[in-house]
N, C-alpha and C. Protein backbone atom coordinates (compact mmCIF):
# COMPACT_ATOMS: atom_id res chain seq x y z
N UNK A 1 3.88 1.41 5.14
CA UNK A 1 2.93 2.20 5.90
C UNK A 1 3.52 2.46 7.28
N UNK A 2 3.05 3.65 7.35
CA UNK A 2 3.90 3.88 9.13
C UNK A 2 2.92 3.86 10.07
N UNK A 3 3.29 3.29 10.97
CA UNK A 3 2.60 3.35 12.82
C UNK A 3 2.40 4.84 12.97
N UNK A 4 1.03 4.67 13.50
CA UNK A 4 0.44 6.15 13.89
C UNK A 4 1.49 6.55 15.15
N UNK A 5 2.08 7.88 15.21
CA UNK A 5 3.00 7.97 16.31
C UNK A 5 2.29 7.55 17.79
N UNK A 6 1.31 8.05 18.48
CA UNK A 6 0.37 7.79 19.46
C UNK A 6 0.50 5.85 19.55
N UNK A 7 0.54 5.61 18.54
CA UNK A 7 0.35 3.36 18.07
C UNK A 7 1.66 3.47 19.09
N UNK A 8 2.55 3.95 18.46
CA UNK A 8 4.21 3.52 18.81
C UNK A 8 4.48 3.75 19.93
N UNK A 9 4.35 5.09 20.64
CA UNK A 9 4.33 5.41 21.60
C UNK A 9 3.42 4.18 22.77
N UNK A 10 2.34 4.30 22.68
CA UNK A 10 1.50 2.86 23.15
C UNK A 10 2.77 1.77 23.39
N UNK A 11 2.55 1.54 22.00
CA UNK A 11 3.91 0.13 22.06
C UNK A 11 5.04 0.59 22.94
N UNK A 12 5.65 1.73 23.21
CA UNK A 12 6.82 1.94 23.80
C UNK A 12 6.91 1.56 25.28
N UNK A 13 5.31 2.11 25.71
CA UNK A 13 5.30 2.06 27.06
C UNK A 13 4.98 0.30 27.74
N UNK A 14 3.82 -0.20 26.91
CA UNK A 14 4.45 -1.58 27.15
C UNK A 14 5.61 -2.25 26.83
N UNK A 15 6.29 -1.65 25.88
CA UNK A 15 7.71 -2.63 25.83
C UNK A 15 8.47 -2.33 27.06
N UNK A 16 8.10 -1.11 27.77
CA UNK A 16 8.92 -0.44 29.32
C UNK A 16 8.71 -1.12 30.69
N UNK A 17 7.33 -1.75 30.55
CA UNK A 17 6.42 -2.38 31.09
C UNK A 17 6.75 -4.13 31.46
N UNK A 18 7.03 -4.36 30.05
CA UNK A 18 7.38 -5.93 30.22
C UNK A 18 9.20 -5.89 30.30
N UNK A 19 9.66 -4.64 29.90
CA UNK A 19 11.25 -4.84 30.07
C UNK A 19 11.09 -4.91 31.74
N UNK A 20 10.55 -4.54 32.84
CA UNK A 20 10.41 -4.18 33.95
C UNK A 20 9.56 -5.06 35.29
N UNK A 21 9.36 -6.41 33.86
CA UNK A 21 8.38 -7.35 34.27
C UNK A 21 7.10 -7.49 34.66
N UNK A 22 6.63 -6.76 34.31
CA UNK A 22 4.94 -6.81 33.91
C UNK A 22 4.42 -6.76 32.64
N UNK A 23 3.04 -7.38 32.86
CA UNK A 23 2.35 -7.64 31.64
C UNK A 23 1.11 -6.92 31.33
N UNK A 24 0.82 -5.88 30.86
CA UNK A 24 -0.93 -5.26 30.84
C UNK A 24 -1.48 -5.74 29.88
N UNK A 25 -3.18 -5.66 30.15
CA UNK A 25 -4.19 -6.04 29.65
C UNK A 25 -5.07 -5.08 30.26
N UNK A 26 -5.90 -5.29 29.08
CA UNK A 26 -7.51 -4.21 29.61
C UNK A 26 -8.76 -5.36 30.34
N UNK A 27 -8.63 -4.63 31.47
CA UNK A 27 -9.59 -5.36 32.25
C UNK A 27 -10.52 -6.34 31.90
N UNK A 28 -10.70 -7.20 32.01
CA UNK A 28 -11.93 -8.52 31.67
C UNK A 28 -12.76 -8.93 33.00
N UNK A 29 -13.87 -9.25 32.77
CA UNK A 29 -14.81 -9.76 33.84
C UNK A 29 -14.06 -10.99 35.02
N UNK A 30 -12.94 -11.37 34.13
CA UNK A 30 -12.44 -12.18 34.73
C UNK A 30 -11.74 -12.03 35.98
N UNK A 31 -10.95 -10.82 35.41
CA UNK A 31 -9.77 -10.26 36.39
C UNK A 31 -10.78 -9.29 37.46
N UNK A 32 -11.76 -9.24 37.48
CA UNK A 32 -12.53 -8.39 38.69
C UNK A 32 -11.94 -9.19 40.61
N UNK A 33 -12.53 -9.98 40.71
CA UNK A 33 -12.01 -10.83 41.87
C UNK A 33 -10.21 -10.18 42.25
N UNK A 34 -9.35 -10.42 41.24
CA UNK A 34 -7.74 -9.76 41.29
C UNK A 34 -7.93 -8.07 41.50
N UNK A 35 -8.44 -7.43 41.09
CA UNK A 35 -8.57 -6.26 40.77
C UNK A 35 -9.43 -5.79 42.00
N UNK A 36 -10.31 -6.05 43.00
CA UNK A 36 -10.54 -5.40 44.10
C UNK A 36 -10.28 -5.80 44.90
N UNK A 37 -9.35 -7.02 45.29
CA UNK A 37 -8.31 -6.96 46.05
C UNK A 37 -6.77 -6.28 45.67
N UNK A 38 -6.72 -6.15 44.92
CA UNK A 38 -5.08 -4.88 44.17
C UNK A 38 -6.06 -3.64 44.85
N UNK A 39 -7.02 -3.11 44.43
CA UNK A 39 -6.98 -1.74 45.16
C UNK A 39 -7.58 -1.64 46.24
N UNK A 40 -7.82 -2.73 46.97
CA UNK A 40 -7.94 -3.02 48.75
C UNK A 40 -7.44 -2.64 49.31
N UNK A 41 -5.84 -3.36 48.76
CA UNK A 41 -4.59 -3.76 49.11
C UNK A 41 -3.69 -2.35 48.93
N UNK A 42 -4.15 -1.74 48.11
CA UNK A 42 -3.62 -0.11 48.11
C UNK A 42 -3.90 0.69 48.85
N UNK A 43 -5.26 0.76 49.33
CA UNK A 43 -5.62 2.01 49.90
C UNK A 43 -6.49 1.91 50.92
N UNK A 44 -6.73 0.76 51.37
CA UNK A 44 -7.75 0.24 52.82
C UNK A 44 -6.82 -0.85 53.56
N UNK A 45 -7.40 -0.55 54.92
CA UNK A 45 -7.34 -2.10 55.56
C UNK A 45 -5.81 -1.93 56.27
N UNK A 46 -5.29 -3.08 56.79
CA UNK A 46 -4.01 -2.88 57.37
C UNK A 46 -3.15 -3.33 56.38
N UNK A 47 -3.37 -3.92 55.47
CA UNK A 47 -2.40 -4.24 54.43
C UNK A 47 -1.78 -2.90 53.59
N UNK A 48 -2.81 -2.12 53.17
CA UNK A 48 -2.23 -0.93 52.57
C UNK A 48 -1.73 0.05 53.39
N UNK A 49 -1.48 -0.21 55.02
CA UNK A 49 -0.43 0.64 55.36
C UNK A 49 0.94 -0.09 55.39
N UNK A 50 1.19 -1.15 54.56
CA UNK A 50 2.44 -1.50 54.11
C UNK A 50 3.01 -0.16 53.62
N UNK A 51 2.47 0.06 52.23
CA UNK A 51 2.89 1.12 51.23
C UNK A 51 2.38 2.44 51.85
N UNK A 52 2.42 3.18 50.72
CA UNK A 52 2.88 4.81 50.89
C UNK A 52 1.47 5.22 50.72
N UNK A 53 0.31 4.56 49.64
CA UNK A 53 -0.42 5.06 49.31
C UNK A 53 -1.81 4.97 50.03
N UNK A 54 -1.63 4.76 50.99
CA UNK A 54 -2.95 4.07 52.02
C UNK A 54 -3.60 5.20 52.19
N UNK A 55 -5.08 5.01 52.68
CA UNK A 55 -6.09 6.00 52.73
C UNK A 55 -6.78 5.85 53.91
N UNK A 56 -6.08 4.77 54.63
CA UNK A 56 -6.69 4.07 56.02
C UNK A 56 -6.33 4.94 56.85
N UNK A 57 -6.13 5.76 57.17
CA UNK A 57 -5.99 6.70 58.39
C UNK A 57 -7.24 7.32 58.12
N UNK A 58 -7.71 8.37 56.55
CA UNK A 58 -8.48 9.24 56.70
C UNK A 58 -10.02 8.32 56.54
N UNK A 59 -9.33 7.11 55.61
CA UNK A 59 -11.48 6.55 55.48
C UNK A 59 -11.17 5.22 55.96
N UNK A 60 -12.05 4.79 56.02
CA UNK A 60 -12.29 3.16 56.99
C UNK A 60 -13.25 2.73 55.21
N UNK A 61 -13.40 1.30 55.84
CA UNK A 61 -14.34 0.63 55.11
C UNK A 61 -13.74 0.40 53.79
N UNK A 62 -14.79 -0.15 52.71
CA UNK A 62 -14.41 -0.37 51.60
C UNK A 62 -13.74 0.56 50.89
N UNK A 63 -12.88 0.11 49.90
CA UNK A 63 -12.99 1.34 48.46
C UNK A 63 -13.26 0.83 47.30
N UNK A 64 -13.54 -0.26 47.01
CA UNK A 64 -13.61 -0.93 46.12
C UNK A 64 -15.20 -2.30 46.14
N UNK A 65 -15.94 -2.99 45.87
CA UNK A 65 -16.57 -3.88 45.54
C UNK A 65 -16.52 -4.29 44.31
N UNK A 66 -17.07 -5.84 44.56
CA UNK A 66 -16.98 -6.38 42.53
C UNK A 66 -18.47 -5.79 42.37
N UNK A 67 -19.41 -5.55 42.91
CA UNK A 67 -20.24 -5.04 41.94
C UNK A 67 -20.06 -3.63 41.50
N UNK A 68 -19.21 -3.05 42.21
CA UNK A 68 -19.13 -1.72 41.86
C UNK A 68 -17.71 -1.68 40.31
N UNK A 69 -16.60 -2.77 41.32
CA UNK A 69 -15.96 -2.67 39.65
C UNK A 69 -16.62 -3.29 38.39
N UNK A 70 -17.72 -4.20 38.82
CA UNK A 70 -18.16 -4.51 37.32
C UNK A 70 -19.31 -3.44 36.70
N UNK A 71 -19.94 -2.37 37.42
CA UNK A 71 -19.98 -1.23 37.22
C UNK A 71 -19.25 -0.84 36.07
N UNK A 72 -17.90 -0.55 36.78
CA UNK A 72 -16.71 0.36 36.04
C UNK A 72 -16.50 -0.58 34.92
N UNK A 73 -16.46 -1.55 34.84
CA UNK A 73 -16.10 -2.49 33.57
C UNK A 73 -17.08 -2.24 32.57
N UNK A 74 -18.88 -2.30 32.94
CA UNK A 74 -19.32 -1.74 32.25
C UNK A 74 -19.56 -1.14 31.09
N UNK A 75 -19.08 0.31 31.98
CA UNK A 75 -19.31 1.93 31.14
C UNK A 75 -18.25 1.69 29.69
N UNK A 76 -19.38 2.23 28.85
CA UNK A 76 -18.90 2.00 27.56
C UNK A 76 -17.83 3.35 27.19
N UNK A 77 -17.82 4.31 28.33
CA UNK A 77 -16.51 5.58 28.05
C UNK A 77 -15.73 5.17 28.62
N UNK A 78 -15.24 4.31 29.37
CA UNK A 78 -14.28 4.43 30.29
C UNK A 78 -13.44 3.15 29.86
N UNK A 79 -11.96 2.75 30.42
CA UNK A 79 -11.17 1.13 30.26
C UNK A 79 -10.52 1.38 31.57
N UNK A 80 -10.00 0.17 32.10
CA UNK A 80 -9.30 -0.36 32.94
C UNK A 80 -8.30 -1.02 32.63
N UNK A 81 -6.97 -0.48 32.76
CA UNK A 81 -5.67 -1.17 32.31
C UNK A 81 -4.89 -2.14 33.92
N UNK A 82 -4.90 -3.31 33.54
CA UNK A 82 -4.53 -3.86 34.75
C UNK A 82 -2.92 -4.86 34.52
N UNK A 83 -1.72 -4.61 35.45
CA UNK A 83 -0.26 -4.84 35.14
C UNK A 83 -0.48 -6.49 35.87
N UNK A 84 0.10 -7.47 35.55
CA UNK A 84 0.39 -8.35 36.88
C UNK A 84 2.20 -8.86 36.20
N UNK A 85 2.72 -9.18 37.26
CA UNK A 85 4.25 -9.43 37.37
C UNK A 85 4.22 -10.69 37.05
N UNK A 86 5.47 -11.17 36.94
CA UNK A 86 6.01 -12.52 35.92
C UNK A 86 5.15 -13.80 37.23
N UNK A 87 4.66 -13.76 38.14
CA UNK A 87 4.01 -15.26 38.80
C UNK A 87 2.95 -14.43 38.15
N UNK A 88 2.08 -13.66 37.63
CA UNK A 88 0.80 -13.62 37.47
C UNK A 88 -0.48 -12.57 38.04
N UNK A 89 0.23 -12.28 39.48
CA UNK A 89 -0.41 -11.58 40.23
C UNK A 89 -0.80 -10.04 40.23
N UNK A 90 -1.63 -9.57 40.02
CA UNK A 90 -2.30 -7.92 39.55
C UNK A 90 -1.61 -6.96 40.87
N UNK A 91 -0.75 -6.44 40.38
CA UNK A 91 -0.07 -5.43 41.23
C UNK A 91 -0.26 -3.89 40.96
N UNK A 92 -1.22 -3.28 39.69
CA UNK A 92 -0.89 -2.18 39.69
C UNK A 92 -2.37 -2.15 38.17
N UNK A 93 -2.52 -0.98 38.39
CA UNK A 93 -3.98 -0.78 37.54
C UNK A 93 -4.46 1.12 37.54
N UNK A 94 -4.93 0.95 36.49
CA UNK A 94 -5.49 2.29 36.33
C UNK A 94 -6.76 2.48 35.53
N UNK A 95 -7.83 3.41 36.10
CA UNK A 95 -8.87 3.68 35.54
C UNK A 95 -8.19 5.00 34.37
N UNK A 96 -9.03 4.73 33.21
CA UNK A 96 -9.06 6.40 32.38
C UNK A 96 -10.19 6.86 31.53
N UNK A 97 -10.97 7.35 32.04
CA UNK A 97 -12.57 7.94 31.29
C UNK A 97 -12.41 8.54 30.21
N UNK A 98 -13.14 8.52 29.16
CA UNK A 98 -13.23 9.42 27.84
C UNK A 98 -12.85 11.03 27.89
N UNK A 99 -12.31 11.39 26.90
CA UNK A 99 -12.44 13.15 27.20
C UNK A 99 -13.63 13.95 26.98
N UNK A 100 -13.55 15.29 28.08
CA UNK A 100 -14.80 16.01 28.33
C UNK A 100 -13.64 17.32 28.05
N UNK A 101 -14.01 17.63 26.47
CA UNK A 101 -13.40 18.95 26.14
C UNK A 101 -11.92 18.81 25.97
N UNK A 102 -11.47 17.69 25.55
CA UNK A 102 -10.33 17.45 25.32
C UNK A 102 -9.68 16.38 26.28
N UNK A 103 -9.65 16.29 27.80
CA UNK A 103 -9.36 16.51 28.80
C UNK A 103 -9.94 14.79 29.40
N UNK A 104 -8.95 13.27 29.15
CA UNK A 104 -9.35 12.36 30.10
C UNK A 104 -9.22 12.32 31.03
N UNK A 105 -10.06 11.88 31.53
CA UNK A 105 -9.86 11.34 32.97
C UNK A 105 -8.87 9.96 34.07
N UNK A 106 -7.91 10.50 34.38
CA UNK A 106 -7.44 9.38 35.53
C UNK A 106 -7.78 8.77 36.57
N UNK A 107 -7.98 7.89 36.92
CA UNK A 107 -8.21 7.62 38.67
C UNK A 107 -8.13 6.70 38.75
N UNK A 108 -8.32 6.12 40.05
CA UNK A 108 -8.45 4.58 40.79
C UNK A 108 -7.09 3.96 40.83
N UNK A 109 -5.42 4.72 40.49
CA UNK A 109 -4.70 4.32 40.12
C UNK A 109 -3.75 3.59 41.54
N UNK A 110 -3.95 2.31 41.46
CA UNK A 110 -3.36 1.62 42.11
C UNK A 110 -2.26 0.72 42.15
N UNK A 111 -1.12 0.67 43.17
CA UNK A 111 -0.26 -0.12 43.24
C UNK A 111 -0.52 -0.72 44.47
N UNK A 112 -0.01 -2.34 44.37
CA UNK A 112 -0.19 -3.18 45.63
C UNK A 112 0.54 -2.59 46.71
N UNK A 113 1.10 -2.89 47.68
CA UNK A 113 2.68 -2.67 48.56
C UNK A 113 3.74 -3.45 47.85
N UNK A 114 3.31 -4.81 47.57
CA UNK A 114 4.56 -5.38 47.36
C UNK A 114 4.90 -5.21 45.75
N UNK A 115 4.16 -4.25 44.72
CA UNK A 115 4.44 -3.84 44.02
C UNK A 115 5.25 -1.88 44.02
N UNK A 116 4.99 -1.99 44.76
CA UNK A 116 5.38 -0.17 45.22
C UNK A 116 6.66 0.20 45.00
N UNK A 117 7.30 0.87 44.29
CA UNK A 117 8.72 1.41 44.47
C UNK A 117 10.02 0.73 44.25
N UNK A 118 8.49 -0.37 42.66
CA UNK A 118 9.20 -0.68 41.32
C UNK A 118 9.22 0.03 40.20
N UNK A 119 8.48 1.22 39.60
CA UNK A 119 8.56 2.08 39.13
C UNK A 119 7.28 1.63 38.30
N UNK A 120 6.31 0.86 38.74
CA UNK A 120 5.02 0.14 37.43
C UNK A 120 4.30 1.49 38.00
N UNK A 121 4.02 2.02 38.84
CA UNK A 121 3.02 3.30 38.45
C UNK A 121 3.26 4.46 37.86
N UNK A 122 4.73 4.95 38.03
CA UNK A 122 4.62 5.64 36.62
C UNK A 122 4.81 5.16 35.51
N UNK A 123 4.94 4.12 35.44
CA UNK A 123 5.07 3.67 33.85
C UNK A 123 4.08 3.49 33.34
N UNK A 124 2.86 2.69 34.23
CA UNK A 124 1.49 2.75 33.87
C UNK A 124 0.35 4.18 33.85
N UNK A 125 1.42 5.08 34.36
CA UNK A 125 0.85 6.19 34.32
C UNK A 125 1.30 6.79 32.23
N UNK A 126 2.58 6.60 32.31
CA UNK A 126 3.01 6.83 31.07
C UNK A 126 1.94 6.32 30.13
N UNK A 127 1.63 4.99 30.17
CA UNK A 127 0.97 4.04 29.16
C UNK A 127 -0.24 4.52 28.79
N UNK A 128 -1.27 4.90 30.46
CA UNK A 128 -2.48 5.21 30.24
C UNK A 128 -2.76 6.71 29.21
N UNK A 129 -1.45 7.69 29.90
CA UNK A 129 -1.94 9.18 28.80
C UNK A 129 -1.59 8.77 27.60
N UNK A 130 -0.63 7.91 27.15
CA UNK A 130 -0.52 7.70 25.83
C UNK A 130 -2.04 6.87 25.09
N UNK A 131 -2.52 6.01 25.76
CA UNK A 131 -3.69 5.33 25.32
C UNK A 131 -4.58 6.09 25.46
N UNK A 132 -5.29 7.41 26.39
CA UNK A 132 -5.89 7.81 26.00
C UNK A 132 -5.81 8.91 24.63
N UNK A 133 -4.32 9.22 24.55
CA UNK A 133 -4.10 10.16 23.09
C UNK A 133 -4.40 9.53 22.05
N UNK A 134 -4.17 8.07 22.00
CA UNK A 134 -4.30 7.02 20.90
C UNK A 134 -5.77 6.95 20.80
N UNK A 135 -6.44 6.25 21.86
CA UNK A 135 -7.89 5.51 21.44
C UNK A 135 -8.55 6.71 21.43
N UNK A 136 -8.56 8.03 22.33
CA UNK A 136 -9.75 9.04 22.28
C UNK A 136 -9.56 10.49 21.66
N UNK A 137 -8.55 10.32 21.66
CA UNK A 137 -7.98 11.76 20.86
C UNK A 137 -7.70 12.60 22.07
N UNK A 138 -7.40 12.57 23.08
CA UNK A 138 -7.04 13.29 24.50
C UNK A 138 -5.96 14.28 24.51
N UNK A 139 -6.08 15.34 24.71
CA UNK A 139 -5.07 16.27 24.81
C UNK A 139 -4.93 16.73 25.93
N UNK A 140 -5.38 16.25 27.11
CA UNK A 140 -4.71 16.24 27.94
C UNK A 140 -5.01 15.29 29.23
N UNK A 141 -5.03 15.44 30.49
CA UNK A 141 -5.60 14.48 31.87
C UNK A 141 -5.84 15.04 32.93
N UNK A 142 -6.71 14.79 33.25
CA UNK A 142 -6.83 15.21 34.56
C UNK A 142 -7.56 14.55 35.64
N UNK A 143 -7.07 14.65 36.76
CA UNK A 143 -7.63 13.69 38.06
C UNK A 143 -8.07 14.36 39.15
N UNK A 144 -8.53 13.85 40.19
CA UNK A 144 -8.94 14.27 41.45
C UNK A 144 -8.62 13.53 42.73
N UNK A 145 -7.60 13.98 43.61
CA UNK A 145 -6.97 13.52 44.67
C UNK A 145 -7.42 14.09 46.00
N UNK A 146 -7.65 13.38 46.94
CA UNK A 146 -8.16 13.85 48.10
C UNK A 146 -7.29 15.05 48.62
N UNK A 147 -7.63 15.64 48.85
CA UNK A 147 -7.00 16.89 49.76
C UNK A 147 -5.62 16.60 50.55
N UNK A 148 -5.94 15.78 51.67
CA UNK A 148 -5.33 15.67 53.07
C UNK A 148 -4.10 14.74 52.47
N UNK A 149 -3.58 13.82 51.30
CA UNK A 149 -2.92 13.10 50.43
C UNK A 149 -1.20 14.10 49.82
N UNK A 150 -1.35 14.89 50.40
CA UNK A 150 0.11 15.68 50.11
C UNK A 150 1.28 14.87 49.51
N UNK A 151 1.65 13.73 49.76
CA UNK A 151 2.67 13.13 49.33
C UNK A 151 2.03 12.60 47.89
N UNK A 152 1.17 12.04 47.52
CA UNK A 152 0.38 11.82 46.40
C UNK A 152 0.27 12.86 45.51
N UNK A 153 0.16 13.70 45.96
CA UNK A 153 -0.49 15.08 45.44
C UNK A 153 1.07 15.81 44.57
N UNK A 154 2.10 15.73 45.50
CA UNK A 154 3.48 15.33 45.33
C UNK A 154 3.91 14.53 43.64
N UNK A 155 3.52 13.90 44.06
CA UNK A 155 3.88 12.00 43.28
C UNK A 155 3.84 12.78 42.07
N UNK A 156 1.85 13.12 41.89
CA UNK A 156 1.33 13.89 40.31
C UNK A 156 2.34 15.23 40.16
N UNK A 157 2.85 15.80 40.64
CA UNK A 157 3.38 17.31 40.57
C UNK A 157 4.41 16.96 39.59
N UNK A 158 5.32 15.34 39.97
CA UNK A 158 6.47 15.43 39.61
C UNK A 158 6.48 14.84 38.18
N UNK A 159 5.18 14.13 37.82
CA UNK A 159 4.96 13.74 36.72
C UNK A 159 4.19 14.68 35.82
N UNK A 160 4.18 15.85 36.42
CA UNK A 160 3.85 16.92 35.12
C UNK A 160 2.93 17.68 35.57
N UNK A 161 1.83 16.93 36.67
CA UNK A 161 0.36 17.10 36.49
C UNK A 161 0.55 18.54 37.77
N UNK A 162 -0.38 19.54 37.17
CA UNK A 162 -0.55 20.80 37.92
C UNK A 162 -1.49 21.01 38.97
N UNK A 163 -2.16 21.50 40.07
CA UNK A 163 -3.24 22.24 40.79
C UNK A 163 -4.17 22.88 39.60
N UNK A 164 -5.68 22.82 39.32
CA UNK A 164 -6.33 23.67 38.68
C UNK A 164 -6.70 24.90 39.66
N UNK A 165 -6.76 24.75 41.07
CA UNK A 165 -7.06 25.62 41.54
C UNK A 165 -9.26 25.26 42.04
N UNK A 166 -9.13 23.95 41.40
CA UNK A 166 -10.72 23.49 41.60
C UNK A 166 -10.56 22.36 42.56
N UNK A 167 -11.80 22.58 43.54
CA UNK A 167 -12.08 21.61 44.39
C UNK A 167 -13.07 21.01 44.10
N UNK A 168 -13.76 19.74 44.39
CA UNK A 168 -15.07 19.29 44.44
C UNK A 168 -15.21 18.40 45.90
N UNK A 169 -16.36 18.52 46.40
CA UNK A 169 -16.72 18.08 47.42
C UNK A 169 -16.56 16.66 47.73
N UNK A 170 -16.13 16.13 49.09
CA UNK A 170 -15.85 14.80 49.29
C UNK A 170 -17.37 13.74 49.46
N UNK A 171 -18.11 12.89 48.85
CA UNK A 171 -19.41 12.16 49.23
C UNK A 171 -19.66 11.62 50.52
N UNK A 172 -19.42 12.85 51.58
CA UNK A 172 -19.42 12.56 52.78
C UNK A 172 -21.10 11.73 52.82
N UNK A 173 -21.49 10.27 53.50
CA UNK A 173 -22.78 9.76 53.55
C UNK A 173 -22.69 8.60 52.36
N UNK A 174 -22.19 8.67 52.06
CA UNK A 174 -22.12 7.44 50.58
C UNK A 174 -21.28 6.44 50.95
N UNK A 175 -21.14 5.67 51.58
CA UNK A 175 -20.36 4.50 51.83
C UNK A 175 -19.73 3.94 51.16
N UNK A 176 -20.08 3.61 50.12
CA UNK A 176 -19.58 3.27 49.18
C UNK A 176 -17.85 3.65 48.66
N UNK A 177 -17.66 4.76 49.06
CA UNK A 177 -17.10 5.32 48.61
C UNK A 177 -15.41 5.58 50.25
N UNK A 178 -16.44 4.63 51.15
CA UNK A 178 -15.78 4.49 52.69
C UNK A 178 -16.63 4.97 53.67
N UNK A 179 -15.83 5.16 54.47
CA UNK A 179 -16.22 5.84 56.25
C UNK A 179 -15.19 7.03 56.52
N UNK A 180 -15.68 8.36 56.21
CA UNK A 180 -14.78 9.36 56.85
C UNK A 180 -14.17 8.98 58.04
N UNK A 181 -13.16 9.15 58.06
CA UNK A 181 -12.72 9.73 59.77
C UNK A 181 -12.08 10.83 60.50
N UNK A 182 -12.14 12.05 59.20
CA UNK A 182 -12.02 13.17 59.78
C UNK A 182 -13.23 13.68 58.63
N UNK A 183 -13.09 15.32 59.03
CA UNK A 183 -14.63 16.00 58.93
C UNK A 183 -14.41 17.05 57.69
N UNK A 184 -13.12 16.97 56.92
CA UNK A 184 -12.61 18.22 56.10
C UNK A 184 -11.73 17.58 54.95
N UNK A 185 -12.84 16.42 54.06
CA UNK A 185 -12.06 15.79 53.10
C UNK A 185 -12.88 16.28 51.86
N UNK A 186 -12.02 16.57 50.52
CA UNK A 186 -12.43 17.22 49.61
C UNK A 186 -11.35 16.46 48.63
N UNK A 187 -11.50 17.12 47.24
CA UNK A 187 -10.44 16.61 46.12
C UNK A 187 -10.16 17.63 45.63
N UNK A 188 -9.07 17.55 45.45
CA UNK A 188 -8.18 18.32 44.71
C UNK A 188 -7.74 18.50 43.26
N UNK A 189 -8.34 18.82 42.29
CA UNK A 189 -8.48 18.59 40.64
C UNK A 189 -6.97 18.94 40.34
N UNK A 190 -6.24 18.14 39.30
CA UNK A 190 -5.23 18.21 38.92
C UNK A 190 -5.40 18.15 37.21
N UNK A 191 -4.49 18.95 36.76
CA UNK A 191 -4.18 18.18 34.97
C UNK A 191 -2.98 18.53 34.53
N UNK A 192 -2.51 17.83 33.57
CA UNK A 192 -1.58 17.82 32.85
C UNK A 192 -1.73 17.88 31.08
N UNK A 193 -1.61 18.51 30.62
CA UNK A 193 -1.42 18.55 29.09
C UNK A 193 -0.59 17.50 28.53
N UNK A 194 -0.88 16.50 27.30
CA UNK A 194 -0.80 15.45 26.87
C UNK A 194 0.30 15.91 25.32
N UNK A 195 0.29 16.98 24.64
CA UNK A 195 0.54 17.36 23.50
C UNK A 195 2.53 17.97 23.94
């Protein structure tokens, strides 16, 4: 009997994964505590202006809570794939929502600093479109990146993913979600075809 190609592919990208020294798993209640400090540590605070991917210039405040990731753990459409390196420690993670018209969803995709510019986010980027082709039938991805994020915006270009040409509004008033600190933040819809 043969491996569904989508199975193999799966398998490929973790075998890329642990050749590279990390280990993924799909999020558990457990790993919540690891997991909103990994995307703290990415994109708030003074720690994530270690790395490239920080968001602390444009928002203050949280981006993350455990009640909000156990939220996300939750939702019965959505998984959380989370990497940690050979001591153990969660360096790199990605959200991916069910498809709406073909079309999953990416986000929340985080690398620590001291995981950054080992190559685990695109590889975990690799892993996730393949898992969503496998588990949901996905033909393609697409995400939403803040506007003002150009080098990010960058990052997706080079991994395939296009401009739709759609914006959606930033939850300026929702905290949750941070503290603006400028007055002209929006997202930027991206996708990439999976086939």
């Amino acid at each position: 009997m043969t491996a569904h190609p989508s199975a193999t592919l799966v398998d490929a990208h973790r075998r890329k994964l642990r050749a590279a020294g990390f280990e993924v798993t799909e999020l558990t209640s457990a790993d919540i505590p690891d997991y909103v400090e990994l995307v703290s540590s990415a994109y708030r605070g003074e720690e994530s202006k270690q790395g490239w991917t920080t968001e602390a210039d444009l928002l203050g405040g949280q981006r993350l809570d455990g009640p909000m990731a156990e939220d996300m753990l939750a939702e019965a459409d959505s998984q959380i794939l989370l990497a940690r390196d050979g001591q153990g420690r969660a360096v790199a993670s990605v959200y991916v929502r069910e498809p709406e018209d073909g079309a999953a969803y990416l986000g929340v995709l985080a690398v620590s600093p001291m995981g950054q510019g080992k190559g685990v986010g695109s590889l975990l980027i690799g892993l996730a479109e393949a898992w969503v082709a496998e588990h949901w039938g996905a033909t393609a991805m697409r995400m939403s990146v803040i506007n003002k994020r150009d080098e990010l915006i960058a990052y997706y270009e080079r991994r395939g993913y296009v401009r739709t040409g759609e914006i959606e509004p930033f939850p300026y008033g929702d905290e949750r979600f941070g503290l603006p600190k400028v007055d002209d933040l929006e997202f930027v819809l991206l996708a990439k075809p999976l086939s």
